[in-house]
Protein backbone atom coordinates (compact mmCIF):
# COMPACT_ATOMS: atom_id res chain seq x y z
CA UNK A 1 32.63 14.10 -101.05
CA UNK A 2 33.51 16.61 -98.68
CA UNK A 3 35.44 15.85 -95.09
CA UNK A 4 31.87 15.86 -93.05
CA UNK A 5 30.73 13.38 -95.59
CA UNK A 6 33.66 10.87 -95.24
CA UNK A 7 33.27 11.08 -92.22
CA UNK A 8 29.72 10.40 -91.36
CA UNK A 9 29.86 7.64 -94.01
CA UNK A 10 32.75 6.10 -91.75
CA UNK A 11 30.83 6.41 -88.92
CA UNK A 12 27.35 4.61 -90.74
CA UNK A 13 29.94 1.90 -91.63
CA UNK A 14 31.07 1.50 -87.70
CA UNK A 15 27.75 1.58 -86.43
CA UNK A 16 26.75 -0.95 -89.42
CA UNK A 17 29.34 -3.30 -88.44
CA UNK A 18 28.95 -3.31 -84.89
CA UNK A 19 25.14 -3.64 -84.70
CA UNK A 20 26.24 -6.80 -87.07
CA UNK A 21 28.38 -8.16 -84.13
CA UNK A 22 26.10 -7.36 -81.88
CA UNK A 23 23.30 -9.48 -83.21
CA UNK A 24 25.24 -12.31 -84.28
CA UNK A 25 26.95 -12.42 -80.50
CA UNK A 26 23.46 -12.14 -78.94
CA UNK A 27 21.70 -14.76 -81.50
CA UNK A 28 24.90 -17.00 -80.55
CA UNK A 29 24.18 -16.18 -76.77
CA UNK A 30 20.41 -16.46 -77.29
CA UNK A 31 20.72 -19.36 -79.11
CA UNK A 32 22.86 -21.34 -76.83
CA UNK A 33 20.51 -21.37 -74.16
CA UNK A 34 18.19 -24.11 -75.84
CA UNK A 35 14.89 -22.44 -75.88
CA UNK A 36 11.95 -23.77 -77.97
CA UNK A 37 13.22 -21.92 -81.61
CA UNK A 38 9.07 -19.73 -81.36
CA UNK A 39 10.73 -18.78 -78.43
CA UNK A 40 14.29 -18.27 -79.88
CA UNK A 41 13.30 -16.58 -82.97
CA UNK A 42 10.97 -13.73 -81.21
CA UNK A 43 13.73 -12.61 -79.09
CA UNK A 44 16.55 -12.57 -82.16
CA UNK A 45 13.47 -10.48 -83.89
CA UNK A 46 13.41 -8.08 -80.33
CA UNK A 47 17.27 -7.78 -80.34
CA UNK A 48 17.63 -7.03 -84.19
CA UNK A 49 15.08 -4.26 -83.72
CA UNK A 50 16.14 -3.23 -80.66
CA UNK A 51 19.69 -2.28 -81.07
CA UNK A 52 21.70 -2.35 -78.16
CA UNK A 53 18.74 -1.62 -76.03
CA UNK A 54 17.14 -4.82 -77.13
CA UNK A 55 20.30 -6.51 -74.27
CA UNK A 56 18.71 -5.31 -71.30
CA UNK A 57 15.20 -6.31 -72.85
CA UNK A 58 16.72 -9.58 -72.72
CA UNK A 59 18.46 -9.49 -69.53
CA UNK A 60 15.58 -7.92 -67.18
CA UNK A 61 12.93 -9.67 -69.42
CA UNK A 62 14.11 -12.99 -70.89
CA UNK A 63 14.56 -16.92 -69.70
CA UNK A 64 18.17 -16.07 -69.14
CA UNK A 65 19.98 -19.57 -68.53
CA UNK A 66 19.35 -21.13 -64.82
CA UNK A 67 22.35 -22.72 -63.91
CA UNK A 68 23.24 -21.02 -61.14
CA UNK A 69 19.64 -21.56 -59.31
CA UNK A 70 19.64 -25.20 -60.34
CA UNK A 71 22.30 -25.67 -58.50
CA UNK A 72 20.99 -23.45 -55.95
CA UNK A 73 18.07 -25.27 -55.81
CA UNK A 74 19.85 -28.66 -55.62
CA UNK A 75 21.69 -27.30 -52.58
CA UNK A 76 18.79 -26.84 -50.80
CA UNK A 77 17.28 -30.29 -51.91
CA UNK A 78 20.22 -32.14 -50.42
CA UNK A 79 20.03 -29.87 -47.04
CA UNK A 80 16.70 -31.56 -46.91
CA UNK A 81 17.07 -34.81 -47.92
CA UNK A 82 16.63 -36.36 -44.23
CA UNK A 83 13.04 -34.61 -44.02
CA UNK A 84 12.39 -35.91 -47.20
CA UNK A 85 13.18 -39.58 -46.70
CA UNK A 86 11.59 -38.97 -43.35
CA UNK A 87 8.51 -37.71 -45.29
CA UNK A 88 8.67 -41.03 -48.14
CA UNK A 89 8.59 -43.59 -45.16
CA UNK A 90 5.50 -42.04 -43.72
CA UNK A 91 3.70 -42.45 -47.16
CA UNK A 92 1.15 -45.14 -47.32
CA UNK A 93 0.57 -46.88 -50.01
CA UNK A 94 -2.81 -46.70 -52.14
CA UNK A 95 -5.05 -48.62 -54.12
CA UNK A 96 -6.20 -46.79 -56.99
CA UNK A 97 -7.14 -47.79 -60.77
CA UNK A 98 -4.94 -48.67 -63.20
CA UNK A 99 -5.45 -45.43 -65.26
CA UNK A 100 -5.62 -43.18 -62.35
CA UNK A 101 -2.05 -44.77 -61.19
CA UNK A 102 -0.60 -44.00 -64.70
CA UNK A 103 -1.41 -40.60 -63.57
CA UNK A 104 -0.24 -40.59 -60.35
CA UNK A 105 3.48 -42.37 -61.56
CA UNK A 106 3.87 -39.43 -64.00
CA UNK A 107 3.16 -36.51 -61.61
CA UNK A 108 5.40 -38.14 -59.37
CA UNK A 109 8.14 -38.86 -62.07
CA UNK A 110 8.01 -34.94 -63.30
CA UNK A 111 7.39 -33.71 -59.20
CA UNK A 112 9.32 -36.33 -57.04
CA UNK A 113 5.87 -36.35 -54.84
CA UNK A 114 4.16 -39.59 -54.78
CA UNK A 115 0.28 -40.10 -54.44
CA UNK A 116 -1.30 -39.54 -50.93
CA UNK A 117 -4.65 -39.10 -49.31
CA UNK A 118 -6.59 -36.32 -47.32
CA UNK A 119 -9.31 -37.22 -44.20
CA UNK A 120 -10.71 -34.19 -45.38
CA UNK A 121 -10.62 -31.58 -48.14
CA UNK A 122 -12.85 -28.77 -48.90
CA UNK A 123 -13.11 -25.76 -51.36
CA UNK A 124 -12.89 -22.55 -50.21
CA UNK A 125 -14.32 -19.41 -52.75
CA UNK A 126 -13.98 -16.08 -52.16
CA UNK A 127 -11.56 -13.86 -49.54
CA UNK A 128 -14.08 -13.75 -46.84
CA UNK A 129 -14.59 -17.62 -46.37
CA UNK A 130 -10.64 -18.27 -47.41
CA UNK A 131 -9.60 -15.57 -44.59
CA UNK A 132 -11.62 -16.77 -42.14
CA UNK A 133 -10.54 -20.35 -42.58
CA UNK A 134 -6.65 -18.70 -42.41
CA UNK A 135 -7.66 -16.91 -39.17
CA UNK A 136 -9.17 -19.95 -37.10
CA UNK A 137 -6.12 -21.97 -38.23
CA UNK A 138 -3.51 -20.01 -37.50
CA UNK A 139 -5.16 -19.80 -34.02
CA UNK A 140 -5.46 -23.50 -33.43
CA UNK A 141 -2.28 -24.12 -34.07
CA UNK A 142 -0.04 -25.75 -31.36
CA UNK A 143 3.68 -26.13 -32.46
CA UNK A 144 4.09 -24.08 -36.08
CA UNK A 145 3.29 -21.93 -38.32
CA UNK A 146 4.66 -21.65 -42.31
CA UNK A 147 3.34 -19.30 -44.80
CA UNK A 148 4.37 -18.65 -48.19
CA UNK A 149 2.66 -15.92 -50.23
CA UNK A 150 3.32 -14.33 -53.75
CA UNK A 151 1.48 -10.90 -52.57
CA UNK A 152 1.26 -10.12 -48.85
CA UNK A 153 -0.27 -6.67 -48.53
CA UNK A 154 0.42 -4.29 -45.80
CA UNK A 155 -3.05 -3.84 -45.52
CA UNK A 156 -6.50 -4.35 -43.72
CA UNK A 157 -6.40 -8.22 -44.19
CA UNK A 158 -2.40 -8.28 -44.43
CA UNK A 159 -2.75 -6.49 -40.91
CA UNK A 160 -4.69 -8.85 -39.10
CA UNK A 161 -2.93 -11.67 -40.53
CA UNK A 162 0.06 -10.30 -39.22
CA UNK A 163 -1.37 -9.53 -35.86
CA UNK A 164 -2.47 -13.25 -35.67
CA UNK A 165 0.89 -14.57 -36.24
CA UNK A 166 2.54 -12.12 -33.58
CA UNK A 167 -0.13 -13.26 -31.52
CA UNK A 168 0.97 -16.89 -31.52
CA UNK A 169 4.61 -16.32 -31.66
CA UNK A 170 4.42 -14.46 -28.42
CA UNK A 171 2.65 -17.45 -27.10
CA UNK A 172 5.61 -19.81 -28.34
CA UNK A 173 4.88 -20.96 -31.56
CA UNK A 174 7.57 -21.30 -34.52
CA UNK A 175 6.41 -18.92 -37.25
CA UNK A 176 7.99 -18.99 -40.40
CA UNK A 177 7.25 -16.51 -43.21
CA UNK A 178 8.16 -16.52 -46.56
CA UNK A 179 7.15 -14.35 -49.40
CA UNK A 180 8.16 -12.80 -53.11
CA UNK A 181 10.53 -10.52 -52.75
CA UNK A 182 8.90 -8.48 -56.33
CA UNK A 183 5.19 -9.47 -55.64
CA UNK A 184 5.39 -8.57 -51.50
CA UNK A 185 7.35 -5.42 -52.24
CA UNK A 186 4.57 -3.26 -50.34
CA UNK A 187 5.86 -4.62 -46.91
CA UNK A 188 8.38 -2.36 -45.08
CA UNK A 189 10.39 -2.35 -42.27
CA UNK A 190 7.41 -0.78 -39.95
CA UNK A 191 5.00 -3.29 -41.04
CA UNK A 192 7.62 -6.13 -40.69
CA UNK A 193 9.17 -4.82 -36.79
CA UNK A 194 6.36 -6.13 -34.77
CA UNK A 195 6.55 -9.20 -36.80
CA UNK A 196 10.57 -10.26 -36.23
CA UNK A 197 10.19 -8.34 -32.86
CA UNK A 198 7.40 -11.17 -31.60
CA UNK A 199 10.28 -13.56 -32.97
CA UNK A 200 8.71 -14.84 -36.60
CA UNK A 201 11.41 -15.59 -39.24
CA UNK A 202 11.08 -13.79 -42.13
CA UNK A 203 12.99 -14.52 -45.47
CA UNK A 204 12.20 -13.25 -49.14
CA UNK A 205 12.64 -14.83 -51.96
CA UNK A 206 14.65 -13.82 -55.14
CA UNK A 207 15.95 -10.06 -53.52
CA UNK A 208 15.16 -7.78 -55.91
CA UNK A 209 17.10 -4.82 -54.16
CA UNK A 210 19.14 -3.04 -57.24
CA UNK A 211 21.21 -1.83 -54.84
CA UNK A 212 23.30 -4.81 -54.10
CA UNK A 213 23.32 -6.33 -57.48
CA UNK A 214 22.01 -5.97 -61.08
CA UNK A 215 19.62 -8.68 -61.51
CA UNK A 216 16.38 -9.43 -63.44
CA UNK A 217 13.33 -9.03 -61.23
CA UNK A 218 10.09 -9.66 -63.71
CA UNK A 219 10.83 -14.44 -64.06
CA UNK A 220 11.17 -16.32 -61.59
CA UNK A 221 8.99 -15.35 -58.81
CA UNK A 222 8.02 -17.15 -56.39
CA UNK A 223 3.89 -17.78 -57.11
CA UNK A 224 3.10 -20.14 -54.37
CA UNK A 225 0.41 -20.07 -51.65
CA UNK A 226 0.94 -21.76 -48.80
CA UNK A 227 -0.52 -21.79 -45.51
CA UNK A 228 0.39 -25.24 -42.83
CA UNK A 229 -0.60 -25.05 -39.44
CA UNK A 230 1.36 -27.77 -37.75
CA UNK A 231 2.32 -30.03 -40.17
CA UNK A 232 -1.69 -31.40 -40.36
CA UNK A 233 -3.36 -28.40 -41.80
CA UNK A 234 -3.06 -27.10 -45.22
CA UNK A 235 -4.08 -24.42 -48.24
CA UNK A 236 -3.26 -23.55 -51.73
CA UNK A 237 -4.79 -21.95 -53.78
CA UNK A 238 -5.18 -18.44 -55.75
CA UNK A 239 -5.37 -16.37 -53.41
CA UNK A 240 -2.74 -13.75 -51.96
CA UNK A 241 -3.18 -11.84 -48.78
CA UNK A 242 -4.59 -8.43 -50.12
CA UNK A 243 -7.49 -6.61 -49.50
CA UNK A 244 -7.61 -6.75 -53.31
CA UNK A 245 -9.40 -10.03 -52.97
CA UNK A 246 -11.58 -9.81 -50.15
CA UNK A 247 -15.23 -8.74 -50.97
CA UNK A 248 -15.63 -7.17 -47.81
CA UNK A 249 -13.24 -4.31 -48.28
CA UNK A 250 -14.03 -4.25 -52.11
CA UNK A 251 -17.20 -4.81 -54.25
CA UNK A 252 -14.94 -5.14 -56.78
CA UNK A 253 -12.35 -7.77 -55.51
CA UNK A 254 -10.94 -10.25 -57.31
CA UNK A 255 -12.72 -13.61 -57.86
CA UNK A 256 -10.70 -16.66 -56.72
CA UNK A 257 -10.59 -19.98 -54.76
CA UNK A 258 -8.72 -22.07 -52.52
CA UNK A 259 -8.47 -25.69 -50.87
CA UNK A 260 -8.32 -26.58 -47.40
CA UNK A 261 -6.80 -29.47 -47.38
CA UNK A 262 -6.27 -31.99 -43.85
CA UNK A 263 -4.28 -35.25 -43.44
CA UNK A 264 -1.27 -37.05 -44.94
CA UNK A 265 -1.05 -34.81 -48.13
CA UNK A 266 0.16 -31.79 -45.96
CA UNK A 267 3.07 -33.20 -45.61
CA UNK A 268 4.17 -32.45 -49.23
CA UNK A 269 2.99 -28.77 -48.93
CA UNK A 270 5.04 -28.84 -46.18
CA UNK A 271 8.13 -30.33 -47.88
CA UNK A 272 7.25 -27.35 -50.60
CA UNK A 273 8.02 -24.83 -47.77
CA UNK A 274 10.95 -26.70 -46.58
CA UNK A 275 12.90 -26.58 -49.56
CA UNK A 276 11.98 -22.79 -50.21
CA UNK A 277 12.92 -21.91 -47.35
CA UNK A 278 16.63 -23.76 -47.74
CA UNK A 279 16.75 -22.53 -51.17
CA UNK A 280 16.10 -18.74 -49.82
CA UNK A 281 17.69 -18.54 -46.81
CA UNK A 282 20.57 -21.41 -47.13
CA UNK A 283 18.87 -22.76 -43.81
CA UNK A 284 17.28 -26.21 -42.64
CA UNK A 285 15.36 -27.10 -39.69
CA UNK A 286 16.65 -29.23 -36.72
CA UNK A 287 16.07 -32.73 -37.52
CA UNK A 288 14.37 -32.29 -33.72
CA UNK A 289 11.66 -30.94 -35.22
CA UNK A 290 10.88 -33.23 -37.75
CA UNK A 291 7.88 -35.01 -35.64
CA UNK A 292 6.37 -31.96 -35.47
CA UNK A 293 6.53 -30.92 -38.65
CA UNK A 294 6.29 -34.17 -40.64
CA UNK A 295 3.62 -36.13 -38.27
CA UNK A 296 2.50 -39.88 -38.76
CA UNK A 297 -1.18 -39.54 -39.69
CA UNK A 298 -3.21 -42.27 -40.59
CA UNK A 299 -4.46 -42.59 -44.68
CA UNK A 300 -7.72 -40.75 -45.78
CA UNK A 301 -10.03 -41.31 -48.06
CA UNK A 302 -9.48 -38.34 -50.51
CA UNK A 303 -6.67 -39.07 -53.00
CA UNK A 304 -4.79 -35.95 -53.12
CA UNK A 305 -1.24 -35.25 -55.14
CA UNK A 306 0.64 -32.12 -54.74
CA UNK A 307 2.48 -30.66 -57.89
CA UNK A 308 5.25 -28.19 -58.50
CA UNK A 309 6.78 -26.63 -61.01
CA UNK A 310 9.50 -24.08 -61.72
CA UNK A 311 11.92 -22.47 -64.21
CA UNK A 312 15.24 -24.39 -62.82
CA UNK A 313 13.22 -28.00 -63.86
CA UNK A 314 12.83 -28.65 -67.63
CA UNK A 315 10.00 -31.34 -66.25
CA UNK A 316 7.67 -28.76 -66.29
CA UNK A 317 5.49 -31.37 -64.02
CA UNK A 318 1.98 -29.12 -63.77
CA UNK A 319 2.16 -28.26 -67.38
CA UNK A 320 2.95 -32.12 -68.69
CA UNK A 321 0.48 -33.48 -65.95
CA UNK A 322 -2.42 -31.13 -67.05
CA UNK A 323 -1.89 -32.00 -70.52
CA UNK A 324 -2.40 -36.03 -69.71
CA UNK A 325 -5.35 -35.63 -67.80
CA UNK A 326 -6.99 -33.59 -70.64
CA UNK A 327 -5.73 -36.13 -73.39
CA UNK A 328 -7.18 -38.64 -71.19
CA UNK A 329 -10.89 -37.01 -70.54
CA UNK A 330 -13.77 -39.14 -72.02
CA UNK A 331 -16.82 -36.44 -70.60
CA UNK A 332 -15.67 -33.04 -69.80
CA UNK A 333 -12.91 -30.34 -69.58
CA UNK A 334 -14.00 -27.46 -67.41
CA UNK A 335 -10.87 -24.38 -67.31
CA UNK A 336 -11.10 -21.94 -65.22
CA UNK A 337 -7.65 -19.21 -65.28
CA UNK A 338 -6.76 -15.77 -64.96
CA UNK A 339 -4.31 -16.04 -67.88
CA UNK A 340 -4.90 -17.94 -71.14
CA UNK A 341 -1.86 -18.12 -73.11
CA UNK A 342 -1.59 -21.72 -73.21
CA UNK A 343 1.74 -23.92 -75.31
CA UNK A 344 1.09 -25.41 -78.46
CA UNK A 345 0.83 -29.13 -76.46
CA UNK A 346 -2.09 -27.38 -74.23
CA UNK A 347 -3.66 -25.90 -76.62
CA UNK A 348 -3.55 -29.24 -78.69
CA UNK A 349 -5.30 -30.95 -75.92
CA UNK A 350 -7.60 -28.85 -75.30
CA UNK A 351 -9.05 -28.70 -79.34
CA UNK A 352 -8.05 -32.30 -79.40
CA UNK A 353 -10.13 -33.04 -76.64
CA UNK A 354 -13.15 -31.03 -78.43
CA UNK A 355 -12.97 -32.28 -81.88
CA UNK A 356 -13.46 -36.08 -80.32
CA UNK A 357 -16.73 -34.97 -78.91
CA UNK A 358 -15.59 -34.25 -75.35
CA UNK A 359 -17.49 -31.29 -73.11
CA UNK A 360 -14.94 -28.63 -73.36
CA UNK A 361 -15.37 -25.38 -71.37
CA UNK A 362 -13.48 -22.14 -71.24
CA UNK A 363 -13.84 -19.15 -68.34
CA UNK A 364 -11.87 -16.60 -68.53
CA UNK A 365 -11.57 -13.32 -67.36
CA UNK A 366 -13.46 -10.38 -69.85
CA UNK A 367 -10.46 -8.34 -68.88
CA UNK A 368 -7.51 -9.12 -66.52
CA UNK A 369 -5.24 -7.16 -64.58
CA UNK A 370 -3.12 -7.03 -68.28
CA UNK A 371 -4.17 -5.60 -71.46
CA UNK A 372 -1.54 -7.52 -73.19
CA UNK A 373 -2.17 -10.89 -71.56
CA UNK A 374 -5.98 -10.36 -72.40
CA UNK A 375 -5.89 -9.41 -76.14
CA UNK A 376 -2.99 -12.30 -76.43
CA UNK A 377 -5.74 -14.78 -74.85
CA UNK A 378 -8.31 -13.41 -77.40
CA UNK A 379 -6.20 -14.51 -80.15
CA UNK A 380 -6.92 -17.96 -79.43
CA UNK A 381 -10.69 -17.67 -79.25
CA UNK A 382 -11.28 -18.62 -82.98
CA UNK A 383 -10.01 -21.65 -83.23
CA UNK A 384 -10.85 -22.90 -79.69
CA UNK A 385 -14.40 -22.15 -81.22
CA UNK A 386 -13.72 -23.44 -84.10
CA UNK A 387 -12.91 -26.77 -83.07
CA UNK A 388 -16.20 -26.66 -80.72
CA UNK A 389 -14.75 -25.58 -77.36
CA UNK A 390 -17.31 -23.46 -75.52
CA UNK A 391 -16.03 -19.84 -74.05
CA UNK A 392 -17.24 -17.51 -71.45
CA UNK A 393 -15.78 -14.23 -70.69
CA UNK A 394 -16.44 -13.28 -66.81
CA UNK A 395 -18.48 -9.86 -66.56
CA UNK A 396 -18.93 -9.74 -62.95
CA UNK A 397 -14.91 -8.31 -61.54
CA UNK A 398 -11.44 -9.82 -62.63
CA UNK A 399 -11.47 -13.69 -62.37
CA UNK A 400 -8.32 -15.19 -60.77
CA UNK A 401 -9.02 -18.52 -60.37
CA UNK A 402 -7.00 -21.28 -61.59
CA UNK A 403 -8.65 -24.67 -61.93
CA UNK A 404 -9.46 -27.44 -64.27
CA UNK A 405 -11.31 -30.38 -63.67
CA UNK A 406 -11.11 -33.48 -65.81
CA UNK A 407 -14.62 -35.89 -65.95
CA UNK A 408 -15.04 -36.74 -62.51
CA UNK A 409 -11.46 -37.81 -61.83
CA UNK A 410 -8.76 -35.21 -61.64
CA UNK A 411 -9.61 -31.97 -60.19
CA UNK A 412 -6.63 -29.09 -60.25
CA UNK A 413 -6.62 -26.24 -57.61
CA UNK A 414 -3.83 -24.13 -57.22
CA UNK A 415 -1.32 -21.30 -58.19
CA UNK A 416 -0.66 -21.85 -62.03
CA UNK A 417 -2.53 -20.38 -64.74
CA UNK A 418 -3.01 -22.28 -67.79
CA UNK A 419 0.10 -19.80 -69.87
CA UNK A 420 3.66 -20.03 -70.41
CA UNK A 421 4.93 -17.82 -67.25
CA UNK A 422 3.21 -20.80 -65.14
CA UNK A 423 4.32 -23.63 -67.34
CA UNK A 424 7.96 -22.03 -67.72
CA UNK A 425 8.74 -18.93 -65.58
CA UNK A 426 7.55 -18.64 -62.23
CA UNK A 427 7.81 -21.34 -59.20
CA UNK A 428 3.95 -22.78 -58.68
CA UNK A 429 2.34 -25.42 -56.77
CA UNK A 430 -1.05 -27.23 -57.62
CA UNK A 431 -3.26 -30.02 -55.40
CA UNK A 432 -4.34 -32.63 -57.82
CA UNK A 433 -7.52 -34.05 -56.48
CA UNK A 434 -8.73 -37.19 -57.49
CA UNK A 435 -12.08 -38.55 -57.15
CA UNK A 436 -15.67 -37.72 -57.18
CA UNK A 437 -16.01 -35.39 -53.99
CA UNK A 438 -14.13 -32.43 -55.18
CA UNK A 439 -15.27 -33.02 -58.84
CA UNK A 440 -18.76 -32.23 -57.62
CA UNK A 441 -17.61 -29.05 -55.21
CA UNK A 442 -15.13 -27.55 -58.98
CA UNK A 443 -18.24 -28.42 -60.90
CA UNK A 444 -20.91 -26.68 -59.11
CA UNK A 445 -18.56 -23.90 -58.54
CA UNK A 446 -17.59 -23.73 -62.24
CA UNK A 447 -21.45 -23.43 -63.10
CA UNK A 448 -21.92 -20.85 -60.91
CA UNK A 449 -19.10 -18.72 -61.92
CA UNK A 450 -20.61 -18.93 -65.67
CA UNK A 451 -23.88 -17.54 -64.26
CA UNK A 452 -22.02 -14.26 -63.71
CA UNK A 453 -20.02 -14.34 -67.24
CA UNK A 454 -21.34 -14.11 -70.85
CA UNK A 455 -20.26 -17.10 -73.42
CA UNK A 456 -18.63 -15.87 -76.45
CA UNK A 457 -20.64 -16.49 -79.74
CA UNK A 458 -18.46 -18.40 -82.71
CA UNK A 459 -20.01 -15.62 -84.96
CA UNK A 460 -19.15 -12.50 -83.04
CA UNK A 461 -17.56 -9.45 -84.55
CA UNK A 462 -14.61 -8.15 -83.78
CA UNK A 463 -13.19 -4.83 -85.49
CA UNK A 464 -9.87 -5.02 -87.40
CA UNK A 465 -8.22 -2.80 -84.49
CA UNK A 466 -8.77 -4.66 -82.45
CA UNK A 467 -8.19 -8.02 -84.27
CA UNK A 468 -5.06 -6.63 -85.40
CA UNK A 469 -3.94 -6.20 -81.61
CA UNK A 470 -4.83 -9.41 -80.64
CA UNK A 471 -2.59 -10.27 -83.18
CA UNK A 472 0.31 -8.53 -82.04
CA UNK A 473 -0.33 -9.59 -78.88
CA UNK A 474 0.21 -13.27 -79.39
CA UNK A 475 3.26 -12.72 -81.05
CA UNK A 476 5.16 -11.85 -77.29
CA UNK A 477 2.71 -15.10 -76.29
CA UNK A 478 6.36 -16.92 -74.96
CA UNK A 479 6.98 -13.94 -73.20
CA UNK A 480 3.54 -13.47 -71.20
């Protein structure tokens, strides 16, 4: 064995031992952070095949540990806590079935947001009638203004938006506006001047500037849609502010919904916005403004329950509560999401739910926005059929709705798709909707959507290409 030999075997045994340390620090690391072990093993199986480069996978790509923003997050919970006792005192109390309240006590105990009630609530489909509806608020509004928006475009609707919101903060009104830092990355300082000119505050959340610090920008955004005009007016929903979803700039905008929601359950969007804003911007607002933006409204006569959920609380509160409600169906399951990559526990209720002879429905999108996300969601299709769940793939443009309605009880509008990154990674808000009223509005809706999408037969073929992606693709399923 000559010198060059001794020398390059030397070297295989340094790089031998080190990748050894390196994946047994990095399991340890991985490992300490308490993940489910699918979860746990997949990214020990990413790092050991990723030398070295498999770290930053991990860092800009993984459920790092939260500490930090749970205690961020409590910080701003305690610089709120006089608006939210102000906000508990102002709840009524309401009479609702036994079962139903078993529902409502466990989206409170994994939210912290008790029951309340609407005088009026109403679905909103498509970006034309969902725009409008933003417009004519955001014009009658008398005292504020909050907004909170994964994607705010710098475009034709994102434009007049804006120029509505100058408009009213010239004329004195508190505007407040709060979006995703990654998913609102379009808006510059141009677009913004008139904005903070005209006096609106504006705040991002999670700063994803590389430029002040090294951080991981992909978890952890900030999903939310929020619109409250004056503490009395509210929306959530799917949609962003983006010309991408209004069908009058594009035939081929995206397909989504919202809620328009009026009376005593805005005050728990609003307490949403609140603490986002404290946790984003380390600020509160004057306690002088808390009859303005927490107003005494007499009850309504629409149940309504708002839910959140985010990566700094293990409660996982849309995820758990979603998962009741379809354990708990005796007639039908209609889903509607952009995403299906649902946990084993969802995907347990839903086949559950099937196999004991309950209506179970399935719309998806034919192809999202990700070719991953889709073929993952594909995976699944066989033994949702399987166990006699009914499927529909939607032809017509990319379906972003997120809903799921429950008999004629429990109707779910909001931000979260039914996959991990909404059950686990990013920050989401849903209005659960009880009652027969909005049942009716999700149901009709549902059955039109499905008159635009083609059901997927149990016997269809698939090639083994594309079988074997779909495959694959499941495999980063706790990633997606």
């Amino acid at each position: 064995m000559d010198d060059t030999e001794v020398l390059r075997h030397h070297l295989l045994n340094a790089w031998s031992i080190g990748w050894a340390i390196y994946l047994a620090g990095m399991a340890l690391w991985i490992v300490l952070q308490r993940r489910p072990p699918l979860s746990t093993v997949l990214w020990v199986l990413v790092l050991a095949l990723l030398p070295y480069v498999g770290w930053w996978v991990y860092y800009f790509f993984g459920p790092q540990r939260m500490k930090r923003r749970r205690l961020r997050r409590l910080r701003s919970r305690l610089l709120i806590a006089s608006q939210t006792e102000r906000a508990l005192l102002r709840e009524h109390r309401h009479e609702i079935p036994p079962t139903v309240a078993r529902m409502a006590a466990l989206a409170r105990a994994t939210s912290d947001i008790p029951l309340s009630s609407a005088s009026d609530i109403h679905l909103l489909v498509g970006g034309a009638q969902t725009y409008d509806a933003f417009l004519e608020a955001i014009a009658a509004a008398r005292h504020h203004i909050h907004i909170e928006f994964y994607i705010f475009d710098p475009d034709g609707i994102g434009t007049q938006v804006r120029d509505a919101l100058i408009a009213r903060a010239r004329e004195g009104i508190a505007v407040r506006l709060l979006v995703d830092a990654l998913g609102s990355a379009r808006l510059g300082r141009r677009f913004l001047a008139p904005l903070r000119e005209a006096g609106v505050q504006i705040a991002f959340f999670h700063d994803v500037r590389i430029g002040r610090r090294l951080r991981p920008v992909t978890n952890y955004r900030n999903h939310r849609k929020i619109l409250i005009c004056d503490g009395v007016l509210g929306f959530t929903g799917g949609l962003n502010i983006t010309d991408d979803e209004d069908e009058r700039v594009r035939k081929d905008a995206y397909h989504d919904v919202h809620v328009r929601i009026q009376g005593p359950a805005v005050r728990w969007l609003q307490m949403v916005f609140l603490e986002d804003w404290a946790y984003t911007t380390d600020q509160r607002i004057d306690d002088e403004a808390l009859d303005a933006l927490l107003p005494e409204m007499p009850p309504g006569q629409h149940h309504v329950q708002i839910l959140t959920s985010g990566p700094e609380d293990p409660r996982e509160s849309i995820h758990c509560t979603q998962v009741a409600a379809i354990h708990a169906a005796t007639e039908r399951v209609w889903l509607t999401t952009a995403y299906f990559v649902p946990s084993l526990p969802a995907l347990m209720s839903l086949t559950s739910a099937a196999r004991k002879g309950v209506d179970v429905r399935l719309l998806v999108p034919r192809r999202s926005d990700s070719l991953v996300v889709t073929a993952a969601s594909r995976s699944y299709f066989d033994e949702l059929l399987e166990a006699g769940i009914k499927i529909w793939e939607y032809e017509d443009r990319m379906l972003h709705s997120k809903t799921l309605l429950v008999d004629d009880t429990y109707s779910f509008i909001g931000t979260a798709n039914f996959d991990n990154r909404s059950f686990e990674l990013n920050f989401e808000v849903m209005a659960m909707v009880y009652g027969s009223k909005m049942a009716r509005q999700l149901g009709r809706q549902f059955e039109t959507d499905l008159s635009c999408a083609t059901r997927v037969a149990k016997d269809r073929q698939v090639s083994f290409p594309r079988r074997l992606f779909d495959s694959f693709a499941r495999l980063f399923s706790p990633m997606l």
